[in-house]
PDB file of N, CA and C in Angstrom:
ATOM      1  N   UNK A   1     -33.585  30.163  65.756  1.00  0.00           N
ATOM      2  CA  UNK A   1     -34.287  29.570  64.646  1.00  0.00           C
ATOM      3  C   UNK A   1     -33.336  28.600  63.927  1.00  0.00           C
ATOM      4  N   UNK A   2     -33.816  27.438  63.756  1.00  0.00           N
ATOM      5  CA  UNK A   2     -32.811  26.173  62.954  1.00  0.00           C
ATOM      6  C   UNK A   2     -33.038  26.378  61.441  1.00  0.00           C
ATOM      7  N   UNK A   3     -32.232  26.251  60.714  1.00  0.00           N
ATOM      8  CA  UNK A   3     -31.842  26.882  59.426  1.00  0.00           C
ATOM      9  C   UNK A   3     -32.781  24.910  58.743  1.00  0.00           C
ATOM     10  N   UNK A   4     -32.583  24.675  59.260  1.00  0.00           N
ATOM     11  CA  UNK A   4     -33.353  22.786  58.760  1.00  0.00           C
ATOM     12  C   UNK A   4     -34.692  22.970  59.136  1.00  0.00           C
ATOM     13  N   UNK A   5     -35.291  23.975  59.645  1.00  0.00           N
ATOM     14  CA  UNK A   5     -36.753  23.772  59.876  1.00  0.00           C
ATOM     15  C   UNK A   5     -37.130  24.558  58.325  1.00  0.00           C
ATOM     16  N   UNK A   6     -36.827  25.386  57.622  1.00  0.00           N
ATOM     17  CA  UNK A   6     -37.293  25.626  56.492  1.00  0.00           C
ATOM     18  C   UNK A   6     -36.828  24.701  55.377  1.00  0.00           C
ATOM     19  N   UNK A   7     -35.754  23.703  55.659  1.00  0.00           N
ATOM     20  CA  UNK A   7     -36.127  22.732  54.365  1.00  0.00           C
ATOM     21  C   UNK A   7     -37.886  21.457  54.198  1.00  0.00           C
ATOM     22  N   UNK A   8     -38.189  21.537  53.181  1.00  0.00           N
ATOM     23  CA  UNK A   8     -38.944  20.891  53.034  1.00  0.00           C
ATOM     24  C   UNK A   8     -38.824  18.949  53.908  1.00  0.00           C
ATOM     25  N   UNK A   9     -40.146  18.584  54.519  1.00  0.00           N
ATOM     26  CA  UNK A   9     -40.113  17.277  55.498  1.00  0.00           C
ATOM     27  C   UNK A   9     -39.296  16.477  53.595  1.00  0.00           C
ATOM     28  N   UNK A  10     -40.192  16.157  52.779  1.00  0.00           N
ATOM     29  CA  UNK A  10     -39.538  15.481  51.987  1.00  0.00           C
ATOM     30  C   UNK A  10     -38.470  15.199  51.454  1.00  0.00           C
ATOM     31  N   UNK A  11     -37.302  16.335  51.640  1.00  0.00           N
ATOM     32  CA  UNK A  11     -35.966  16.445  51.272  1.00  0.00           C
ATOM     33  C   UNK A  11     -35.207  15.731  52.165  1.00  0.00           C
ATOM     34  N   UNK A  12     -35.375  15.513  53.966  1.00  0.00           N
ATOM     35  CA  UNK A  12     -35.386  14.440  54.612  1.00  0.00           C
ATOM     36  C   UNK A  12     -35.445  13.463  55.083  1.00  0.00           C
ATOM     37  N   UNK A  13     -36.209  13.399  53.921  1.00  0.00           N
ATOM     38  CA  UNK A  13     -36.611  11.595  53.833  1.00  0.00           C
ATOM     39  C   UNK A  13     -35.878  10.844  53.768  1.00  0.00           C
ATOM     40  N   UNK A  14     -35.310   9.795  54.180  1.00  0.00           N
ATOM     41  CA  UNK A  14     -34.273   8.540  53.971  1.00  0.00           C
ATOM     42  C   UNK A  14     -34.379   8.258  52.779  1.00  0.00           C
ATOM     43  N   UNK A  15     -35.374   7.486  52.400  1.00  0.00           N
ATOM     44  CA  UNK A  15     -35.217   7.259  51.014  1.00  0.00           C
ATOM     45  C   UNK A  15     -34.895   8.487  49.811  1.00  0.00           C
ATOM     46  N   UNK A  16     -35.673   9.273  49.827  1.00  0.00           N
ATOM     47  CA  UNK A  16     -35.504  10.238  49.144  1.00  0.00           C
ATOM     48  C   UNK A  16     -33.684  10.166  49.171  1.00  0.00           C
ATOM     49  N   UNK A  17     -33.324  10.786  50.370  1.00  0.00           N
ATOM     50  CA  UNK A  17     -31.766  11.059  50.421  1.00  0.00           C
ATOM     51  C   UNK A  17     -31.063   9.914  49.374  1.00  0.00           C
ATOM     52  N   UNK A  18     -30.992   8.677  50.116  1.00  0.00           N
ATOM     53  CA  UNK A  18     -30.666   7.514  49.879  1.00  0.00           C
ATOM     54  C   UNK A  18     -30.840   7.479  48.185  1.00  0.00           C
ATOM     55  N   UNK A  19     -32.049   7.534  47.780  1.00  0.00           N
ATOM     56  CA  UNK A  19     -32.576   7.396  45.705  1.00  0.00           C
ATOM     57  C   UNK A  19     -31.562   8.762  45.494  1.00  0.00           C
ATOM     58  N   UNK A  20     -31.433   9.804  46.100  1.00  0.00           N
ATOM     59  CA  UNK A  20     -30.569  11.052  45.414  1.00  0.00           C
ATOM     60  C   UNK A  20     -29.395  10.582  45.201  1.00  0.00           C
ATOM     61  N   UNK A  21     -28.378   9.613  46.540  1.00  0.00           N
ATOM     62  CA  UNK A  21     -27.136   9.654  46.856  1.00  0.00           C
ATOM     63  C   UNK A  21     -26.972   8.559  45.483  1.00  0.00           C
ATOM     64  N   UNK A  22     -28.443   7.315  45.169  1.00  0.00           N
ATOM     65  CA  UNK A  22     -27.899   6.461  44.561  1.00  0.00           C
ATOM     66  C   UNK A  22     -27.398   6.573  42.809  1.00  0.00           C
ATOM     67  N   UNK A  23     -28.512   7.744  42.360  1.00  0.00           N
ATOM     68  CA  UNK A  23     -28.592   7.861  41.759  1.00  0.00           C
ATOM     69  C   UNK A  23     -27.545   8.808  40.776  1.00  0.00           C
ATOM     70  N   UNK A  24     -26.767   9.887  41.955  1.00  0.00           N
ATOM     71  CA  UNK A  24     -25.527   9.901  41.536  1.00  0.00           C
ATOM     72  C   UNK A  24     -24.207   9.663  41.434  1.00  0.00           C
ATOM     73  N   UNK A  25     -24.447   8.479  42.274  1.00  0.00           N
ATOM     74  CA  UNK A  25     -23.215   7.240  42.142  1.00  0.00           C
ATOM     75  C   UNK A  25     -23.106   6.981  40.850  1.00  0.00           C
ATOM     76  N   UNK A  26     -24.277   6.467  40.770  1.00  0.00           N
ATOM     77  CA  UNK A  26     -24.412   5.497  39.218  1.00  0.00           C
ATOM     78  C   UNK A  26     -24.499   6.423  37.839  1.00  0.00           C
ATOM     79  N   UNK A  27     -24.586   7.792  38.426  1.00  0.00           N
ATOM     80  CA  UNK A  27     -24.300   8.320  36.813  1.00  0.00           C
ATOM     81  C   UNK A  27     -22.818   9.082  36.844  1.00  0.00           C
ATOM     82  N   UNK A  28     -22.226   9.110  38.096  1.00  0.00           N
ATOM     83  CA  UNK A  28     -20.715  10.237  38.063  1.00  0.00           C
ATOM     84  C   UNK A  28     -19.852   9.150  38.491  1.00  0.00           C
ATOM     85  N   UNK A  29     -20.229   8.421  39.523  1.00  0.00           N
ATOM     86  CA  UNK A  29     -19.026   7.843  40.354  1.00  0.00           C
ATOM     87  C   UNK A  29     -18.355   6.253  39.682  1.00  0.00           C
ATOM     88  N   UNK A  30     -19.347   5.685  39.662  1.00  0.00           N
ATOM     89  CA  UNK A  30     -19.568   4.318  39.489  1.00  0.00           C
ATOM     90  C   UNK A  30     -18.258   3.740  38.014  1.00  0.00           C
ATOM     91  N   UNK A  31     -18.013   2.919  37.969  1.00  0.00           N
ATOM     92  CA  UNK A  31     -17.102   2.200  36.996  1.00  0.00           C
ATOM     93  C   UNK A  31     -18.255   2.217  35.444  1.00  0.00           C
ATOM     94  N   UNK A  32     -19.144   2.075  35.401  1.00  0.00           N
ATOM     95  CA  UNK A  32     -20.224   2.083  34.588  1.00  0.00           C
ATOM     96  C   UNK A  32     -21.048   3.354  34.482  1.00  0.00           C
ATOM     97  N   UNK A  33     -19.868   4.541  34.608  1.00  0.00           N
ATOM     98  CA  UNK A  33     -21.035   5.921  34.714  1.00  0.00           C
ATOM     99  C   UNK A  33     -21.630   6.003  33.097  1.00  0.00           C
ATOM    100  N   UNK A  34     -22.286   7.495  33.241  1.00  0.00           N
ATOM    101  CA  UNK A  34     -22.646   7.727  31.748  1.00  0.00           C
ATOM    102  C   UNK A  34     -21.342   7.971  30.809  1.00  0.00           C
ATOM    103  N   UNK A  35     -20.338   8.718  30.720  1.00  0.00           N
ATOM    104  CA  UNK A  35     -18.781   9.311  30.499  1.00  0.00           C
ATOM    105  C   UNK A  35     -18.580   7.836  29.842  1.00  0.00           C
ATOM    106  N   UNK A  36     -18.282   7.095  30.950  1.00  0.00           N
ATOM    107  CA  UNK A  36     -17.493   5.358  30.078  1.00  0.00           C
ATOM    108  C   UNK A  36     -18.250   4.609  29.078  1.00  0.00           C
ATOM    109  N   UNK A  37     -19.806   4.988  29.465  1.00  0.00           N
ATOM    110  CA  UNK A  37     -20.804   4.228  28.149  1.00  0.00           C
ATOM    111  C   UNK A  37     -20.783   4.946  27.091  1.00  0.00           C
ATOM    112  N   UNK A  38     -20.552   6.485  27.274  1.00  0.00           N
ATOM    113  CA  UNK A  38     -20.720   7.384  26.064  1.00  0.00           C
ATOM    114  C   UNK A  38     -19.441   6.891  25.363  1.00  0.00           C
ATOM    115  N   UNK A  39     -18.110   6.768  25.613  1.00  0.00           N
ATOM    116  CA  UNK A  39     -16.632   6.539  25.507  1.00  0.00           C
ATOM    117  C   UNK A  39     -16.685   5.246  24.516  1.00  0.00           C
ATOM    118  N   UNK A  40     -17.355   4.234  25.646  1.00  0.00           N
ATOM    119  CA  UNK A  40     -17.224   2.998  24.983  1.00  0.00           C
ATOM    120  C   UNK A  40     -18.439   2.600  23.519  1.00  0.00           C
ATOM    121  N   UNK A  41     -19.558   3.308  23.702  1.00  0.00           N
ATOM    122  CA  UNK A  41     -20.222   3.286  22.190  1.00  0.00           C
ATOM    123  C   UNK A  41     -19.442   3.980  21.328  1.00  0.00           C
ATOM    124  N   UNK A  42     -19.005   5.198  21.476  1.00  0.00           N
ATOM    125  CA  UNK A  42     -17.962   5.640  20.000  1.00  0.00           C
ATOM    126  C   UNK A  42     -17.050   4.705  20.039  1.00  0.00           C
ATOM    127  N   UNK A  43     -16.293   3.697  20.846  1.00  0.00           N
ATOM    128  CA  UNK A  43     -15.235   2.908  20.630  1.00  0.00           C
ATOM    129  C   UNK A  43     -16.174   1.631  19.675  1.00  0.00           C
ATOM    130  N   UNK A  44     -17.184   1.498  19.870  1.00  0.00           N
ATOM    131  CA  UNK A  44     -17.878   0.276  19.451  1.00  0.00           C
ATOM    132  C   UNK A  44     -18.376   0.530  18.186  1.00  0.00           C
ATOM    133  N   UNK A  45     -18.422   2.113  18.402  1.00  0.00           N
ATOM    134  CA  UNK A  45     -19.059   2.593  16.238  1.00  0.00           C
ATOM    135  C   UNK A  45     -17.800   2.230  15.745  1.00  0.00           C
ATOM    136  N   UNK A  46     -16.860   2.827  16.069  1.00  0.00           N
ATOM    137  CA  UNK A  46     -14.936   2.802  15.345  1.00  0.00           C
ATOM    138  C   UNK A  46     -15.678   1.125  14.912  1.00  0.00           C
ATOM    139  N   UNK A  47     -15.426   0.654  15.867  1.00  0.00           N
ATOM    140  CA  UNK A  47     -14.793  -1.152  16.026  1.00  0.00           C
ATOM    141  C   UNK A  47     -15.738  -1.739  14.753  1.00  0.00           C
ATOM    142  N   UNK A  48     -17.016  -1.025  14.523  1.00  0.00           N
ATOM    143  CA  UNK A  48     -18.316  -1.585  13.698  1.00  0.00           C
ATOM    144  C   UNK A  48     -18.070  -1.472  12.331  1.00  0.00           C
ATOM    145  N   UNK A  49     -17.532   0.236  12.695  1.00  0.00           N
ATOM    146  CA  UNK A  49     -17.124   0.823  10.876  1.00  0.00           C
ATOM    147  C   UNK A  49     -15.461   0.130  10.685  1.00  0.00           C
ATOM    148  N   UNK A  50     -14.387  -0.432  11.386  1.00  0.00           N
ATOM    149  CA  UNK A  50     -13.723  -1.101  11.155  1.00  0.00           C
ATOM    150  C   UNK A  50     -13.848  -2.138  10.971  1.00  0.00           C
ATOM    151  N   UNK A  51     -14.561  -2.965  11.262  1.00  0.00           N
ATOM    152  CA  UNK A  51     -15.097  -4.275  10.515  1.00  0.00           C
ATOM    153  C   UNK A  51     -15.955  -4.322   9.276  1.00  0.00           C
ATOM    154  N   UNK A  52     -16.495  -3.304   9.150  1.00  0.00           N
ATOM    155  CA  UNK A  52     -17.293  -3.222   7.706  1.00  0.00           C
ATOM    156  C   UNK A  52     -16.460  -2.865   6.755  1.00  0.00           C
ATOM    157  N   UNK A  53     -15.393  -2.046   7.431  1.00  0.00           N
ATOM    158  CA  UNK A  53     -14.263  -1.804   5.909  1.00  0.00           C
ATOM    159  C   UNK A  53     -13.405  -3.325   5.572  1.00  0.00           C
ATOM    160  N   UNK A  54     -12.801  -3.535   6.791  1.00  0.00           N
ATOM    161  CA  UNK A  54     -12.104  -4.940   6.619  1.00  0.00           C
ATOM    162  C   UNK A  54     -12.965  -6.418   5.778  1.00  0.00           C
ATOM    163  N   UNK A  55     -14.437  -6.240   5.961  1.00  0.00           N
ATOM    164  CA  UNK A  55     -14.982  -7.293   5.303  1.00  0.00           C
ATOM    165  C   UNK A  55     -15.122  -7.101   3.519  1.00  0.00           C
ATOM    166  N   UNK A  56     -15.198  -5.732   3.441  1.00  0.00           N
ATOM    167  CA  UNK A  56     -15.146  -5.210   2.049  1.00  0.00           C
ATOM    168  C   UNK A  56     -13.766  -5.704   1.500  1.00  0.00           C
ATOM    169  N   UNK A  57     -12.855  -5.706   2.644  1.00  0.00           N
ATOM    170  CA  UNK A  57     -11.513  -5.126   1.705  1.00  0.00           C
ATOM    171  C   UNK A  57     -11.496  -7.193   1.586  1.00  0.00           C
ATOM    172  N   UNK A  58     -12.015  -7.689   2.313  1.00  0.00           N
ATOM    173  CA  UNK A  58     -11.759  -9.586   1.954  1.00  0.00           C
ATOM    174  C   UNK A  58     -12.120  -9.962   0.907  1.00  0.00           C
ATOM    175  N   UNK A  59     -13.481  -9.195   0.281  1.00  0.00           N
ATOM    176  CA  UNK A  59     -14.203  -9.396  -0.362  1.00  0.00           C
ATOM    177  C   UNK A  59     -13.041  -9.440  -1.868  1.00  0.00           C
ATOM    178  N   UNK A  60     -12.646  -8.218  -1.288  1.00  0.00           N
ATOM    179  CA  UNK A  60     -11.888  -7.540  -3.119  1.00  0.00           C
ATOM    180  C   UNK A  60     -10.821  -8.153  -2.850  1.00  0.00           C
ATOM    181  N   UNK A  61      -9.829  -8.860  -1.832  1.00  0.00           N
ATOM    182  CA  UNK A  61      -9.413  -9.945  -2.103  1.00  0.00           C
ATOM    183  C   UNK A  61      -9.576 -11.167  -2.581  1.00  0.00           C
ATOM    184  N   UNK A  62     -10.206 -11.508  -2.362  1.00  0.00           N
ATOM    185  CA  UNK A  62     -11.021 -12.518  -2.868  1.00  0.00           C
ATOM    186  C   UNK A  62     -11.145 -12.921  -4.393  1.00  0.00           C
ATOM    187  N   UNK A  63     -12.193 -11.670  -4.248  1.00  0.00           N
ATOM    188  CA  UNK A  63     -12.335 -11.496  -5.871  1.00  0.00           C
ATOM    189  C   UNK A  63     -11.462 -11.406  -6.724  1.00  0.00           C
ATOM    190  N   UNK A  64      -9.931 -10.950  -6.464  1.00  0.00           N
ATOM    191  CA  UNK A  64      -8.407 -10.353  -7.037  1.00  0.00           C
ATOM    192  C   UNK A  64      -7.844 -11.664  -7.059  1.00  0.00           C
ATOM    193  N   UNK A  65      -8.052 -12.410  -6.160  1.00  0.00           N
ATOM    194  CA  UNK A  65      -7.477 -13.809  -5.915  1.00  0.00           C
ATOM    195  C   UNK A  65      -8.253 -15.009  -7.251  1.00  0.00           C
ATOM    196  N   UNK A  66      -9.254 -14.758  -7.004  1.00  0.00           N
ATOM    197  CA  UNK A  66      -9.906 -15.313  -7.964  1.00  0.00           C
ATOM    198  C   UNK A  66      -9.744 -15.567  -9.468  1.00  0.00           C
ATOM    199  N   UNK A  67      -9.714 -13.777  -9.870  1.00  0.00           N
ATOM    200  CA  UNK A  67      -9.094 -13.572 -11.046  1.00  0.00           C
ATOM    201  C   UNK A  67      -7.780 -14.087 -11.669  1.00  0.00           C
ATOM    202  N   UNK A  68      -6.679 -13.750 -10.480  1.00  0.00           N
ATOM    203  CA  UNK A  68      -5.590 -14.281 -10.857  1.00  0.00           C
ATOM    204  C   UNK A  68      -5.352 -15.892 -11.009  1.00  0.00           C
ATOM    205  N   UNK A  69      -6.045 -16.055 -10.306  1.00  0.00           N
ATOM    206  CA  UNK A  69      -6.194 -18.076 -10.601  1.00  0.00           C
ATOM    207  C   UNK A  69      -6.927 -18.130 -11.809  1.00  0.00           C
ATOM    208  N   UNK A  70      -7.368 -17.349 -12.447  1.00  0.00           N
ATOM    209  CA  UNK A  70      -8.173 -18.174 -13.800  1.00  0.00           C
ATOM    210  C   UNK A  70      -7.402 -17.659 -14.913  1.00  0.00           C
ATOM    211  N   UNK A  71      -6.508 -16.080 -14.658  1.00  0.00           N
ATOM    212  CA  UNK A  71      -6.086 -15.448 -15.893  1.00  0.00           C
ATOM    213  C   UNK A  71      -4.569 -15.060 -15.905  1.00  0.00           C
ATOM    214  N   UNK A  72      -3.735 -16.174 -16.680  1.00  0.00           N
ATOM    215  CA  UNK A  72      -2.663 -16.166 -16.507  1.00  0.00           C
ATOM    216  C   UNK A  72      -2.169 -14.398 -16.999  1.00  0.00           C
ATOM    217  N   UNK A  73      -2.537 -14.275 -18.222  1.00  0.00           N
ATOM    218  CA  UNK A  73      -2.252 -12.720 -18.566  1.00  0.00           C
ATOM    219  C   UNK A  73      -2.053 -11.698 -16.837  1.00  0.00           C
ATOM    220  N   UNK A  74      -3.060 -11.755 -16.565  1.00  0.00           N
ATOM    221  CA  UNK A  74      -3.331 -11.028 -15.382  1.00  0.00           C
ATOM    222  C   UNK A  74      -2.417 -11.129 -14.601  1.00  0.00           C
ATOM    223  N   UNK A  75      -2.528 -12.630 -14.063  1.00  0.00           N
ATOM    224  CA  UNK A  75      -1.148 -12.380 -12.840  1.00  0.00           C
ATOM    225  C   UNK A  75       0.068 -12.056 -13.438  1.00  0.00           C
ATOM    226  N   UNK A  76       0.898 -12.655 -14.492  1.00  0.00           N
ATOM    227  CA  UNK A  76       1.713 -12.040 -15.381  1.00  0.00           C
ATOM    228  C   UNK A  76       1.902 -10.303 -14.696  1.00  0.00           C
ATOM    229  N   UNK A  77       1.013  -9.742 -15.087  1.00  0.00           N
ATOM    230  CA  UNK A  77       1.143  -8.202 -15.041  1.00  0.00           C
ATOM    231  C   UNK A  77       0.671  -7.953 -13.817  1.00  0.00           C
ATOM    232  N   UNK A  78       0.231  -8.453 -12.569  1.00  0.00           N
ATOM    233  CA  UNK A  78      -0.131  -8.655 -11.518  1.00  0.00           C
ATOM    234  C   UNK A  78       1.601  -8.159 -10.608  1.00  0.00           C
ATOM    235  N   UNK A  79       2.398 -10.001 -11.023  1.00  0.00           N
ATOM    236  CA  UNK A  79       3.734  -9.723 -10.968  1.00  0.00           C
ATOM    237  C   UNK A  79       4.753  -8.989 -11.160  1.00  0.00           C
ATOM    238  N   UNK A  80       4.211  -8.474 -12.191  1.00  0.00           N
ATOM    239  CA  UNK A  80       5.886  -7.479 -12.680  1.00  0.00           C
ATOM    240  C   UNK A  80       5.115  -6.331 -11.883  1.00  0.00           C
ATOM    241  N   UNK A  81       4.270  -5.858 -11.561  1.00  0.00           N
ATOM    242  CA  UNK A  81       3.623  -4.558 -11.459  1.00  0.00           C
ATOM    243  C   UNK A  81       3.954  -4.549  -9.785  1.00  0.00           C
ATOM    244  N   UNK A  82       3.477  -5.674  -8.907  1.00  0.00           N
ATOM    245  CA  UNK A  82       3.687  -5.743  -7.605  1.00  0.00           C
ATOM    246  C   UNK A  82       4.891  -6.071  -7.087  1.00  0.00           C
ATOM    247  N   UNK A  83       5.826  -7.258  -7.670  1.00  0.00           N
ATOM    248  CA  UNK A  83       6.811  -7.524  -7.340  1.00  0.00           C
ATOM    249  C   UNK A  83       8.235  -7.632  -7.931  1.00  0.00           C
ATOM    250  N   UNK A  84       7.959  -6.641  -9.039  1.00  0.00           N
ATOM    251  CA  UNK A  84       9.349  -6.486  -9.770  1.00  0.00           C
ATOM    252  C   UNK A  84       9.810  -7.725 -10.411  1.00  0.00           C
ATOM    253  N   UNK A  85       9.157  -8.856 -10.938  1.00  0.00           N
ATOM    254  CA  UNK A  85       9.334  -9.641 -11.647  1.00  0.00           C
ATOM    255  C   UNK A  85       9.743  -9.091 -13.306  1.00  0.00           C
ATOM    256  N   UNK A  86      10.389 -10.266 -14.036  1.00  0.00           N
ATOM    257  CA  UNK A  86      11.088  -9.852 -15.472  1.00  0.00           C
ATOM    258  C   UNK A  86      11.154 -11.286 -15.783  1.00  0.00           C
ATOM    259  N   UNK A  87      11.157 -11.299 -16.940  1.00  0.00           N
ATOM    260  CA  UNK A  87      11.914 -12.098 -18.157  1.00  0.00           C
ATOM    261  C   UNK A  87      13.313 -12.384 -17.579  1.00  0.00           C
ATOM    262  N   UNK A  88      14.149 -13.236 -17.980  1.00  0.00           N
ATOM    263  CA  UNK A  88      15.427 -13.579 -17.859  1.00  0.00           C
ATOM    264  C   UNK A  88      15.947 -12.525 -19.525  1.00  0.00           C
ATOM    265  N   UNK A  89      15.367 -12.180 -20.611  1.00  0.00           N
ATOM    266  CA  UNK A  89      15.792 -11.565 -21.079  1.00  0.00           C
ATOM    267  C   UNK A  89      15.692 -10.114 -21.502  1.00  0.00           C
ATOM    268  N   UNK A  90      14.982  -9.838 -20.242  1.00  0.00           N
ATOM    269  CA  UNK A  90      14.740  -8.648 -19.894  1.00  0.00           C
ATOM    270  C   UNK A  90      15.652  -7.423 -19.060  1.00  0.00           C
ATOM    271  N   UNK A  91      15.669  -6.039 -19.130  1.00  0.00           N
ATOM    272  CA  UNK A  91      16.203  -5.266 -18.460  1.00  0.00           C
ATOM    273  C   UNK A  91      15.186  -4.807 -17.834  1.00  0.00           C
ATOM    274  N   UNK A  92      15.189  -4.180 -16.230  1.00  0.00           N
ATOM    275  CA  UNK A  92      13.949  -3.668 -15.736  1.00  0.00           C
ATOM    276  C   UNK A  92      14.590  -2.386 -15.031  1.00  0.00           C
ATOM    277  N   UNK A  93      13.997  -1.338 -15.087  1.00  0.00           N
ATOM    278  CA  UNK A  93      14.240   0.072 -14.944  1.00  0.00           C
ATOM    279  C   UNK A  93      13.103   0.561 -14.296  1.00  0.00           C
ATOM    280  N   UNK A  94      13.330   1.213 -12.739  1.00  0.00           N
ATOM    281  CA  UNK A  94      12.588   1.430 -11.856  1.00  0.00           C
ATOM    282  C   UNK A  94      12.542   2.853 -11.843  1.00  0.00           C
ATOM    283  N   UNK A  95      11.236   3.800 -12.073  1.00  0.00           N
ATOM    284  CA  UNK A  95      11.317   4.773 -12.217  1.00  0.00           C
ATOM    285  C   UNK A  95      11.157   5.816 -11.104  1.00  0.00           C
ATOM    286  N   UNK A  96      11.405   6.541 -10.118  1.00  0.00           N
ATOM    287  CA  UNK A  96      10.987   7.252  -9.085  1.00  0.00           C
ATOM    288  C   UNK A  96      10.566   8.808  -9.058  1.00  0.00           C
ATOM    289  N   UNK A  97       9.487   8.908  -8.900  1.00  0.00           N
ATOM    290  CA  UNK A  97       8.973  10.029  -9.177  1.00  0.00           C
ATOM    291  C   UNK A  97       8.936  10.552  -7.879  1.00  0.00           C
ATOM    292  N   UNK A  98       9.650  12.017  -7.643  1.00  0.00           N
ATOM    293  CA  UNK A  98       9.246  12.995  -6.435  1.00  0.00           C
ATOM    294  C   UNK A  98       8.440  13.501  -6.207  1.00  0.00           C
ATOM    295  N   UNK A  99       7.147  13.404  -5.117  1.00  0.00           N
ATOM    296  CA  UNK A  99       6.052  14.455  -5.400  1.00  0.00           C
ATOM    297  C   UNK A  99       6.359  15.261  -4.373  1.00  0.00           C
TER     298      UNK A  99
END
């Protein structure tokens, strides 16, 4: 008794075989399986939500930039606060706090 006479004629089918073999190429084997599309959409959310922060953060440049071009007070304290700027008759004392 041949152990292939109880599989079903349809499981033999060429095509059939052939649509089975193709079909898990293209979801396990293939350069484009499911694994690399799943991979590469979370790389493409990152890349989406990293550009939405970076356009925010232009924005509030921008806007910071803005300010300081219209309000001398501001950059004044802009300066000493960011870049250790002083008076020529000034002493400046840098304080360091340990946390």
């Amino acid at each position: 008794m041949n152990p292939f006479t109880k599989i079903p004629k349809f499981f033999k089918n060429y095509y059939f075989l052939f649509g089975t073999f193709f079909i898990v190429w293209m979801l396990l084997v293939d350069s484009n399986d499911v694994v690399s599309q799943i991979k590469m959409t979370q790389k493409l959310n990152g890349l989406k939500a990293q550009k939405a922060f970076y356009i925010d953060k232009k924005v509030q440049v921008l806007k910071d930039k803005e300010e300081l071009s219209t309000n001398k007070a501001l950059l004044e304290k802009f300066a000493r606060e960011n870049y250790l700027m002083k008076k020529p008759s000034e002493d400046l004392y840098i304080v360091v706090t340990e946390d």
